[in-house]
Protein backbone atom coordinates (compact mmCIF):
# COMPACT_ATOMS: atom_id res chain seq x y z
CA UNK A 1 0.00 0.00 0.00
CA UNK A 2 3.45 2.14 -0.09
CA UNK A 3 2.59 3.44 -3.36
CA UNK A 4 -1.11 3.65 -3.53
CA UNK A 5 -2.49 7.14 -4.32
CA UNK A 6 -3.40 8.88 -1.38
CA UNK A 7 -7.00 9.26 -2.61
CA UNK A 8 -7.56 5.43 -2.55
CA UNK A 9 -5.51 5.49 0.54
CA UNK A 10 -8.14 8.22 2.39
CA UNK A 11 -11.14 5.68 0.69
CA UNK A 12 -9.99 2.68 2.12
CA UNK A 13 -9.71 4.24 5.59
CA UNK A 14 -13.43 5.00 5.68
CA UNK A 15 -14.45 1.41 4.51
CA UNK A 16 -12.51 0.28 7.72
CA UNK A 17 -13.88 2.94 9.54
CA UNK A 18 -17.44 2.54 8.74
CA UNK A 19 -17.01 -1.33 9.13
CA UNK A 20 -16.16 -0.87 12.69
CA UNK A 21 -17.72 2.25 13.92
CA UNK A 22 -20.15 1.47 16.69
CA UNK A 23 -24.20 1.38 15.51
CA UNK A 24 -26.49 4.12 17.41
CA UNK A 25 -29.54 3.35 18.95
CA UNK A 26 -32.38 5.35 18.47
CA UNK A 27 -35.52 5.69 21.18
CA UNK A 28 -38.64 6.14 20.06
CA UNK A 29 -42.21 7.14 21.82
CA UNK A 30 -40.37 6.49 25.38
CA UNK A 31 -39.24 2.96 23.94
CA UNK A 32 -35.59 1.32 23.26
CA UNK A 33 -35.29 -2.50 22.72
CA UNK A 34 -31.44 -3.40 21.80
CA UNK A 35 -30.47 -7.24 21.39
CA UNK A 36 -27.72 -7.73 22.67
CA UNK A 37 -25.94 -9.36 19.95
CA UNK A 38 -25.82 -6.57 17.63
CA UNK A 39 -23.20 -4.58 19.47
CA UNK A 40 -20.18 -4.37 16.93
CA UNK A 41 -17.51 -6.60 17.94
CA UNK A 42 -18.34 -9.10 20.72
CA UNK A 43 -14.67 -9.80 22.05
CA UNK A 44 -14.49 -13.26 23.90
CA UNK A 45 -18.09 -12.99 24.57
CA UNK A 46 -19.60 -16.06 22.90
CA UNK A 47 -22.83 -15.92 20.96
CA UNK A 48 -25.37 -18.97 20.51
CA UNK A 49 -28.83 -19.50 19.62
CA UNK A 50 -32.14 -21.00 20.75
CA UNK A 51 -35.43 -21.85 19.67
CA UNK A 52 -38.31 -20.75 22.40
CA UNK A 53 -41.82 -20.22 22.12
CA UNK A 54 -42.53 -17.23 19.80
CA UNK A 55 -39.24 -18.05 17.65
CA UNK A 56 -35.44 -18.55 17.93
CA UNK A 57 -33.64 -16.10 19.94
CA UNK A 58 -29.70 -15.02 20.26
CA UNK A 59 -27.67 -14.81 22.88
CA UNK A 60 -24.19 -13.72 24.49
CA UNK A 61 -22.51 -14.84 27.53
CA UNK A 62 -18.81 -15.19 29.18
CA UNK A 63 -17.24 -17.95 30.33
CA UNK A 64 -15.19 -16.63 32.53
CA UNK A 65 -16.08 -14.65 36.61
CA UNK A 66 -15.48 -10.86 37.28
CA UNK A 67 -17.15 -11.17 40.81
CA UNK A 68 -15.89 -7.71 42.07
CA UNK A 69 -13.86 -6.37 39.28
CA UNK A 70 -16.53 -4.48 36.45
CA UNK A 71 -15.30 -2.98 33.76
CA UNK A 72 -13.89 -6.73 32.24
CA UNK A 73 -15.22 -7.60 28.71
CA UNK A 74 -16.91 -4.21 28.52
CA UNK A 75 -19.63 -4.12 25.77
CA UNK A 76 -20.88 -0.20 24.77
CA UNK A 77 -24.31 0.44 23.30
CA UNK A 78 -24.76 3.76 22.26
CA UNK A 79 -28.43 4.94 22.63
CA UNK A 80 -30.01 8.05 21.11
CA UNK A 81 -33.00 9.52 23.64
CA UNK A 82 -34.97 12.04 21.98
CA UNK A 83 -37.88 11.66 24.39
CA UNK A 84 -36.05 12.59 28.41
CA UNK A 85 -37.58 11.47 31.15
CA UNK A 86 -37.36 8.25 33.62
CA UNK A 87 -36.91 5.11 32.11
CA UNK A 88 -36.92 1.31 33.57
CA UNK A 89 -34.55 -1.05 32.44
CA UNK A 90 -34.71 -4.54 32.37
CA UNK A 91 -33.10 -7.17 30.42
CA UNK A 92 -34.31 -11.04 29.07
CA UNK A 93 -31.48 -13.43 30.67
CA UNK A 94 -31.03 -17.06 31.53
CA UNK A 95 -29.01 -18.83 33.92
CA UNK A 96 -26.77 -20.57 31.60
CA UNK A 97 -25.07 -23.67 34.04
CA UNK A 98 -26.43 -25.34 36.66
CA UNK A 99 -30.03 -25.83 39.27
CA UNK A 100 -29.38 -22.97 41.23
CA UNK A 101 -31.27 -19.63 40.51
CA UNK A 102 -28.61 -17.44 42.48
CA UNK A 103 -25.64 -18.53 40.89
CA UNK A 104 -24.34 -17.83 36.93
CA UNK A 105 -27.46 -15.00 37.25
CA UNK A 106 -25.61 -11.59 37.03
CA UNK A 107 -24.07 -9.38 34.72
CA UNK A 108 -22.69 -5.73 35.44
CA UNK A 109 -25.06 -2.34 34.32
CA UNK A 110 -24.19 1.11 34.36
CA UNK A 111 -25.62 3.82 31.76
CA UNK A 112 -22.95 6.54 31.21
CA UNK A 113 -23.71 10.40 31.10
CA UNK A 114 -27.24 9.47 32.23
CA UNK A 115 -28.66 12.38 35.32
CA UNK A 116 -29.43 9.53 37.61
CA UNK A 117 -29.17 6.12 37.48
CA UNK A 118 -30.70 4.24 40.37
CA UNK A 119 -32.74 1.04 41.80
CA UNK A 120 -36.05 1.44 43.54
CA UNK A 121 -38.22 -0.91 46.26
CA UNK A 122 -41.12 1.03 46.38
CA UNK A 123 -40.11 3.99 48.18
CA UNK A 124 -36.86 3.29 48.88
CA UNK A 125 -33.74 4.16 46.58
CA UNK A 126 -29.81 2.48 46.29
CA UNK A 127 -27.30 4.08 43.51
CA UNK A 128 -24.57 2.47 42.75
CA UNK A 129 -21.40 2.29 44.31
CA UNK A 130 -18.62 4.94 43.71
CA UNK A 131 -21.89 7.07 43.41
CA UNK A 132 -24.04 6.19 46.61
CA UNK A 133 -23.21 7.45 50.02
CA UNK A 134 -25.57 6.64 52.23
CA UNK A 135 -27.77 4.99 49.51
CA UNK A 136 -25.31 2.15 48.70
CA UNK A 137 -26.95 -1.44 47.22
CA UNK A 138 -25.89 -4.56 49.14
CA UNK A 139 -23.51 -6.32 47.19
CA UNK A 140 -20.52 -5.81 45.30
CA UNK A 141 -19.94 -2.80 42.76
CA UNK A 142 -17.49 0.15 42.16
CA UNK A 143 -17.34 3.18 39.23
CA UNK A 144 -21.09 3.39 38.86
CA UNK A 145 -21.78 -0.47 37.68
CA UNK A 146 -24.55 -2.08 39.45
CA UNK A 147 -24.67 -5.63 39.87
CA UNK A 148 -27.68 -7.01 38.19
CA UNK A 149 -29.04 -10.25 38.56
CA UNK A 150 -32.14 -12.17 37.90
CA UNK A 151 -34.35 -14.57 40.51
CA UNK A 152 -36.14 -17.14 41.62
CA UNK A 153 -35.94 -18.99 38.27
CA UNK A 154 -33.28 -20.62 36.19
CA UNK A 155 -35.29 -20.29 32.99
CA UNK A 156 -35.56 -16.97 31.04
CA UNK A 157 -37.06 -14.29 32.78
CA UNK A 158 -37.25 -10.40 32.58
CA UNK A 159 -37.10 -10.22 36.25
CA UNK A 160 -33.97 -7.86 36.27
CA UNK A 161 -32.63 -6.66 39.67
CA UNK A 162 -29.94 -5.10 41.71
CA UNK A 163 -28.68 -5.17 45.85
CA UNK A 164 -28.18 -8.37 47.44
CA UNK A 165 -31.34 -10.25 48.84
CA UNK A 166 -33.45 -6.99 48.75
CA UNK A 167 -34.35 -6.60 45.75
CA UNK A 168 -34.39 -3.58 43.63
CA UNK A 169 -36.17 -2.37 39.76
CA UNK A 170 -33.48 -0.17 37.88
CA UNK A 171 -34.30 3.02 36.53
CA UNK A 172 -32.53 5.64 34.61
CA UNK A 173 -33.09 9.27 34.59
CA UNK A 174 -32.08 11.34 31.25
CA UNK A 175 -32.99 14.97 31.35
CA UNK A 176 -31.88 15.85 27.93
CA UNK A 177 -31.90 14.65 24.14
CA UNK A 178 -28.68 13.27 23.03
CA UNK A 179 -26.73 10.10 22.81
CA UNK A 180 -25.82 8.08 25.75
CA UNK A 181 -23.96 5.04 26.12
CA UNK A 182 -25.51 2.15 28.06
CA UNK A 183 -22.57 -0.57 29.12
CA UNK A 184 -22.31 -4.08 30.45
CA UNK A 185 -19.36 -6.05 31.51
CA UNK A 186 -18.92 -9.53 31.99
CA UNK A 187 -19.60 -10.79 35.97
CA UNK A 188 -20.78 -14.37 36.67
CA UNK A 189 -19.80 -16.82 34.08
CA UNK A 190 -22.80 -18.58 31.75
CA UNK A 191 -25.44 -15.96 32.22
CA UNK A 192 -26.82 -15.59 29.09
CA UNK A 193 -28.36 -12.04 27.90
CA UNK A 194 -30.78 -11.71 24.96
CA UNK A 195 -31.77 -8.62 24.76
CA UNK A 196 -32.28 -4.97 27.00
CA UNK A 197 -35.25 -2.78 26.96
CA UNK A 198 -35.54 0.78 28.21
CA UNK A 199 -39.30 1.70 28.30
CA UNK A 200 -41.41 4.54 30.19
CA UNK A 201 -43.33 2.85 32.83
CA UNK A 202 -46.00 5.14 32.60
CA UNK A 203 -46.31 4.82 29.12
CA UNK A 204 -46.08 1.26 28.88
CA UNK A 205 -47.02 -2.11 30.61
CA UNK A 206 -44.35 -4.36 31.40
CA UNK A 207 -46.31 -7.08 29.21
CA UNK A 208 -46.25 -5.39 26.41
CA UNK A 209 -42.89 -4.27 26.00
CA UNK A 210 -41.26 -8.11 26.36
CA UNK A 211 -42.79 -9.16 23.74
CA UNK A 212 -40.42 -10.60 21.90
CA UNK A 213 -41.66 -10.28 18.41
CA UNK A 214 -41.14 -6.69 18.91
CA UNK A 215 -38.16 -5.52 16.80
CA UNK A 216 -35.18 -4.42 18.11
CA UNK A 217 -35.54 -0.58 17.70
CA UNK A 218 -33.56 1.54 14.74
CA UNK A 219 -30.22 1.87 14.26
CA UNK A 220 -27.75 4.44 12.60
């Protein structure tokens, strides 16, 4: 490529570019679904597939246990809000290996640049640690991640929760449009993540928005 004119040169570098830039995206009517499998570039995450009721789904998961370390095998979704306001999260996961439902059930959460991020038992309110002071989750954490987990089931489930044995909805409070990025990193080994939804809980009922025939929302 010594020799190549410079124009072809400068062409070639956006292909590459464009290949690998990171896909945006975009919420609509107070409503974000993102499967987590379209992230660009999975690392030593591995991917699989399975047929449930209502159709085949796709997965990710790590083989490998970041217990109290987050930030390993960092995935980044970049999300577009253009409607602000509080949003809940929750995500469709699986314990991957083994009977128990408390074990190989957790991956770490945090949502970057976002004005609060938060878990809530009905009145009462735990940010994550690094963040919290006297608001701290039980459990593990540091930098903003929250440990989430699922419970009470091995199968999949939307039931999406954070602070040990007291457990906690996740929120997330953006006050103005623009792009956000919403990360997970790898924690318990074998807990398999299909896909995240952001939705406005007074907007929407929690049955409608995991259905999974919806589509995954736009992308740019």
């Amino acid at each position: 490529m010594r020799n190549m004119p410079r124009k072809l040169l400068f062409f070639i570098y956006l292909i590459g570019f464009q290949a690998t830039a990171q896909v945006t995206f975009n919420e609509k009517n107070s409503l974000l679904i993102i499967e987590v499998e379209s992230v660009e570039g999975v690392g030593d995450w591995f991917r699989e597939s399975v047929n449930i009721e209502g159709g085949t789904i796709h997965y990710l998961y790590s083989t490998t246990e970041h217990f109290k370390d987050p930030g390993n095998k960092t995935l980044k979704y970049p999300i577009e809000i253009n409607n602000p306001g509080l949003y809940k999260i929750i995500w469709h996961s699986k314990v991957g290996k083994g009977n128990s439902s408390t074990d190989n059930n957790d991956t770490w959460l945090r949502v970057v640049g976002a004005s609060d991020f938060f878990g809530k038992k009905e009145n009462h309110i735990v940010r994550p640690h690094g963040i919290c002071k006297d608001d701290c989750p039980e459990g593990a954490g540091k930098e903003g991640w929250f440990k989430v987990y699922s419970h009470g089931t091995t199968d999949w489930t939307w039931r999406t929760k954070t602070s040990d044995n007291d457990p906690h909805e996740i929120y997330v409070r953006i006050n103005r449009k623009g792009t956000y990025t919403l990360e997970i990193s790898a924690r318990s080994a074998h807990h398999f993540l299909d896909r995240i939804v952001l939705y406005d809980p007074e907007k929407y009922p929690e049955e409608k928005v995991t259905n999974l025939t919806l589509p995954e929302s736009e992308s740019r």
